[in-house]
C-alpha atoms as a PDB file:
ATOM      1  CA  UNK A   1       2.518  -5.746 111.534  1.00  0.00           C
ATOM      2  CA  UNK A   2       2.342  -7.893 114.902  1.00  0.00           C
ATOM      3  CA  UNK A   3      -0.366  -9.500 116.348  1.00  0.00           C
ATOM      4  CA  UNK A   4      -1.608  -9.972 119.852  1.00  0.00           C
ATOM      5  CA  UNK A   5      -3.770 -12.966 120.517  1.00  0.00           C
ATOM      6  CA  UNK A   6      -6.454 -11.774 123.098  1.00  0.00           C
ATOM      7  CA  UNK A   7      -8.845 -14.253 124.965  1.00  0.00           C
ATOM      8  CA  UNK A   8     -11.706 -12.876 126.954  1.00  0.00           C
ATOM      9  CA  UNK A   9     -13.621 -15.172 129.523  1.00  0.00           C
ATOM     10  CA  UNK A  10     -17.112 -14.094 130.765  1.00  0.00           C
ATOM     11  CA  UNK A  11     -18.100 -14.991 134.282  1.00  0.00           C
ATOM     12  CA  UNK A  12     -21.065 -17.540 134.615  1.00  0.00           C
ATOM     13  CA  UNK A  13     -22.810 -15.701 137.208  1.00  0.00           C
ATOM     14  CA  UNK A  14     -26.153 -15.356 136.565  1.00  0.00           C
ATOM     15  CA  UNK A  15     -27.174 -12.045 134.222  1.00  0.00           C
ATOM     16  CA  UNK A  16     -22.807 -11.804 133.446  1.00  0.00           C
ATOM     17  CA  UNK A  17     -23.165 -11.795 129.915  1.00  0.00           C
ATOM     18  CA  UNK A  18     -23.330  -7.994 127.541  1.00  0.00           C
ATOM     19  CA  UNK A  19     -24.950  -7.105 124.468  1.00  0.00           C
ATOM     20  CA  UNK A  20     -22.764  -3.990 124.101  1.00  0.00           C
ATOM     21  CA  UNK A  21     -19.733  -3.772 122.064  1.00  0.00           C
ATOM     22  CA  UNK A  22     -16.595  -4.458 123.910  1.00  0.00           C
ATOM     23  CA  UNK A  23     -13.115  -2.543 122.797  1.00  0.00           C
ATOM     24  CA  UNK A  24      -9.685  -3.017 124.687  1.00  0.00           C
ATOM     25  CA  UNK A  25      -6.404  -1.014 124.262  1.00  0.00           C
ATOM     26  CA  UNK A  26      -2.965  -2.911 124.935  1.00  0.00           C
ATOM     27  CA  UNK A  27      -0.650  -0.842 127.031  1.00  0.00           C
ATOM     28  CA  UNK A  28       3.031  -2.014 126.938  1.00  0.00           C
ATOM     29  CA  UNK A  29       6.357  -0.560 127.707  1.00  0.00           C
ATOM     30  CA  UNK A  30       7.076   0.687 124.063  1.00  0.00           C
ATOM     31  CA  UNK A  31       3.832   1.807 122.905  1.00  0.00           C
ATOM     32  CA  UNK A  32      -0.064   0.999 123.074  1.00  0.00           C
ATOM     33  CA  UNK A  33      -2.135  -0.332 120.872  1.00  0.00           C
ATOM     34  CA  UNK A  34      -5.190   0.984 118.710  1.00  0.00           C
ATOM     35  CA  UNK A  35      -8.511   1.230 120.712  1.00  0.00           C
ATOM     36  CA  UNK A  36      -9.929  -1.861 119.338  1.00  0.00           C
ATOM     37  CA  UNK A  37     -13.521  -3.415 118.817  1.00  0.00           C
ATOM     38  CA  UNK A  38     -13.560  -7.319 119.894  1.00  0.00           C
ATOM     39  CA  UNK A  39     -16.122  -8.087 116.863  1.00  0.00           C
ATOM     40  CA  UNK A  40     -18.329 -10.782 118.638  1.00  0.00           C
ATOM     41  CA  UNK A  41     -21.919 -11.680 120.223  1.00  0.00           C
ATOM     42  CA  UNK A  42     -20.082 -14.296 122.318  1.00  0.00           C
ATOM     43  CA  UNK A  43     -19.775 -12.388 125.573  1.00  0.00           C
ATOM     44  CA  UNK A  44     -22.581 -14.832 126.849  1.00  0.00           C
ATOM     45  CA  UNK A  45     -21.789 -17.050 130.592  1.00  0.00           C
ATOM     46  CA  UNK A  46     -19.230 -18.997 130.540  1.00  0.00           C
ATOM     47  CA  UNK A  47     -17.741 -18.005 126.992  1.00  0.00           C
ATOM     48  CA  UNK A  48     -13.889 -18.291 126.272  1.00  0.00           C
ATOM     49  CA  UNK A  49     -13.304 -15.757 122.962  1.00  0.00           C
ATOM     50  CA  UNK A  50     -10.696 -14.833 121.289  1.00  0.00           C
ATOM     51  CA  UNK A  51      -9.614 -11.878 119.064  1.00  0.00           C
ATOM     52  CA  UNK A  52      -6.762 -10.992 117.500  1.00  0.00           C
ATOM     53  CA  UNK A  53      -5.176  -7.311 117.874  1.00  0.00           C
ATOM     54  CA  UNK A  54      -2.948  -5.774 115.080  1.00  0.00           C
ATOM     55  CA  UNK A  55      -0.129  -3.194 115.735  1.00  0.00           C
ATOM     56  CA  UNK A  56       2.526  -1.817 113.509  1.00  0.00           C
ATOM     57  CA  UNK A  57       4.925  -2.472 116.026  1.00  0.00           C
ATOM     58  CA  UNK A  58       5.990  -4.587 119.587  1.00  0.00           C
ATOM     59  CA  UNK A  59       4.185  -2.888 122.261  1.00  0.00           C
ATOM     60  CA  UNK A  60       7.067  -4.504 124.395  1.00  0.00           C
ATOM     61  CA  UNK A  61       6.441  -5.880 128.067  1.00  0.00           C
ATOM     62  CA  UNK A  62       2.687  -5.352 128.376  1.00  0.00           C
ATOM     63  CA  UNK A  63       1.498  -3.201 131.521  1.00  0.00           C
ATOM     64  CA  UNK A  64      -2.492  -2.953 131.270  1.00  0.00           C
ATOM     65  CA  UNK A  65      -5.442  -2.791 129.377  1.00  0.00           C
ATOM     66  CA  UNK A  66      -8.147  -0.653 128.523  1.00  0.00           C
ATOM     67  CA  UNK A  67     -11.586  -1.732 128.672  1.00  0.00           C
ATOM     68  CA  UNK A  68     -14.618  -0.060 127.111  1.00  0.00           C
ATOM     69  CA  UNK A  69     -18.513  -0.782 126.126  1.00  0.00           C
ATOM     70  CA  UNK A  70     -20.673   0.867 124.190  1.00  0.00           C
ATOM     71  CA  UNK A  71     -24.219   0.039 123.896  1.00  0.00           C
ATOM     72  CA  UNK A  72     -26.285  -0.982 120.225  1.00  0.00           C
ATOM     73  CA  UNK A  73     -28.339   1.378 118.997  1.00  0.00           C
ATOM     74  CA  UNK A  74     -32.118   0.211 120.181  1.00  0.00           C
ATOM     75  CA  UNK A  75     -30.544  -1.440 123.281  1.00  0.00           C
ATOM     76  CA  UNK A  76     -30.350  -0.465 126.577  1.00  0.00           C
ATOM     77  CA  UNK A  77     -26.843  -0.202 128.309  1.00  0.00           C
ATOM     78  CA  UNK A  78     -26.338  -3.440 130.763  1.00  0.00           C
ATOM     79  CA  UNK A  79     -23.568  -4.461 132.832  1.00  0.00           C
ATOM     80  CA  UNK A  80     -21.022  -7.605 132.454  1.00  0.00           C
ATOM     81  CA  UNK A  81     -19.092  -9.367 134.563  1.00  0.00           C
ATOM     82  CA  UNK A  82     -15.599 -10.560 132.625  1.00  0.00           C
ATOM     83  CA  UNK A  83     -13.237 -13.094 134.714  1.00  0.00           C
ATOM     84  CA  UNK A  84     -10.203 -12.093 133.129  1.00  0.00           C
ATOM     85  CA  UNK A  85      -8.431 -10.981 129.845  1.00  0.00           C
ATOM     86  CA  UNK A  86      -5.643 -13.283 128.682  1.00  0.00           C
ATOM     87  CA  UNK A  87      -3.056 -11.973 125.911  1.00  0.00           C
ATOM     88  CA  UNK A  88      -0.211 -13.749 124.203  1.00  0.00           C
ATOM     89  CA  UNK A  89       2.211 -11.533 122.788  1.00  0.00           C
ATOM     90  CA  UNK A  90       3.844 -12.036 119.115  1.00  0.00           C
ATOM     91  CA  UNK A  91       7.191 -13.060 121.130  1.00  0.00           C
ATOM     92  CA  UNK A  92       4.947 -15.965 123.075  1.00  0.00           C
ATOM     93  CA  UNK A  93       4.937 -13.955 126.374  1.00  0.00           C
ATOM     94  CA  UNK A  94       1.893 -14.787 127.915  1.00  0.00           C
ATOM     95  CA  UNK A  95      -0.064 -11.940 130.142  1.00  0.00           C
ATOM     96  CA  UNK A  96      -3.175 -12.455 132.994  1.00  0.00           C
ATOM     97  CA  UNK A  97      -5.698  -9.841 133.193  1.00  0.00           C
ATOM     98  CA  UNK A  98      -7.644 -10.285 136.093  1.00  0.00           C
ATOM     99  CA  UNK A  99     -10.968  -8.436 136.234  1.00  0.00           C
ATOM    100  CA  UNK A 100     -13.420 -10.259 138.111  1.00  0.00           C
ATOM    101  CA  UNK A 101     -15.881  -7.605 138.692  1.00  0.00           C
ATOM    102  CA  UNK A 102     -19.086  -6.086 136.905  1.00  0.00           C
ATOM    103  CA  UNK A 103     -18.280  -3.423 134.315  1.00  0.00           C
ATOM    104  CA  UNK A 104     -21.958  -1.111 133.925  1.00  0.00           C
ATOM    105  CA  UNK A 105     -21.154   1.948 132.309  1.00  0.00           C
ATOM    106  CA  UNK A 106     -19.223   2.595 128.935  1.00  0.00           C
ATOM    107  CA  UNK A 107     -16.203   4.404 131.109  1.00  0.00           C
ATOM    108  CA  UNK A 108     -12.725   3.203 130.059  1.00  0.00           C
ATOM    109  CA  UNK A 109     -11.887   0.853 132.859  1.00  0.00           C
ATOM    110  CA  UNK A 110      -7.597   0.338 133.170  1.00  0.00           C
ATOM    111  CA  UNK A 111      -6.874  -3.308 134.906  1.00  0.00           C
ATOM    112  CA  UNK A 112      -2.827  -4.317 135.327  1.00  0.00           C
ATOM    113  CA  UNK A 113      -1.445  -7.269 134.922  1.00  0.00           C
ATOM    114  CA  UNK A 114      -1.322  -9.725 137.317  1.00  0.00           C
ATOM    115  CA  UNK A 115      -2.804 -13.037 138.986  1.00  0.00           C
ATOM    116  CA  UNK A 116      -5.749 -12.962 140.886  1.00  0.00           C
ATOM    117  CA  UNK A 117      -6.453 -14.625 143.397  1.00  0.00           C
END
């Protein structure tokens, strides 16, 4: 079993931060990863989490992510604004995520890795 290190930062602009549950999927050259739940209330403005992501294998040289929300029971669905999504790699290869824009609904959104500006 390997494991990803995954650090999420939410944006502090004003209303940013989600009550839903937030799941990503790694997507790398050999193989993706489970669709996995980022157990946390810390996606408040500002906040710099991390989560750790098990896979059986190397998902090799990764290529995107998948992100997802789903709302609480009881609560309404809201929107979130995440900066970026960091991930370093069980080799020590360190990826950039850049999202930088308000995620609203519970689709899957797909960002690729790179450096934003």
């Amino acid at each position: 079993m390997v494991k990803y290190e995954v650090t999420v930062t939410t944006s502090s602009l004003l209303h940013a931060t989600t009550a839903n549950n937030i799941f990503i999927k790694l997507v790398g050259s050999d193989g993706e990863s489970e669709r996995t739940w980022l157990e946390s209330s810390d996606f408040y403005l500002g906040a710099v989490s991390t989560f750790s992501v098990s896979c059986p294998t190397s998902l090799g040289k990764l290529a995107l992510i998948e992100v997802d929300k789903k709302p609480l029971p009881l609560f309404p669905q809201d929107a979130w604004f995440p900066n970026k999504v960091e991930v370093r790699s069980p080799e020590g290869d360190d990826y950039n995520f850049p999202i930088y824009r308000w995620i609203a609904d519970s689709e899957v959104q797909l960002f690729r890795e790179g450096t934003g500006l």
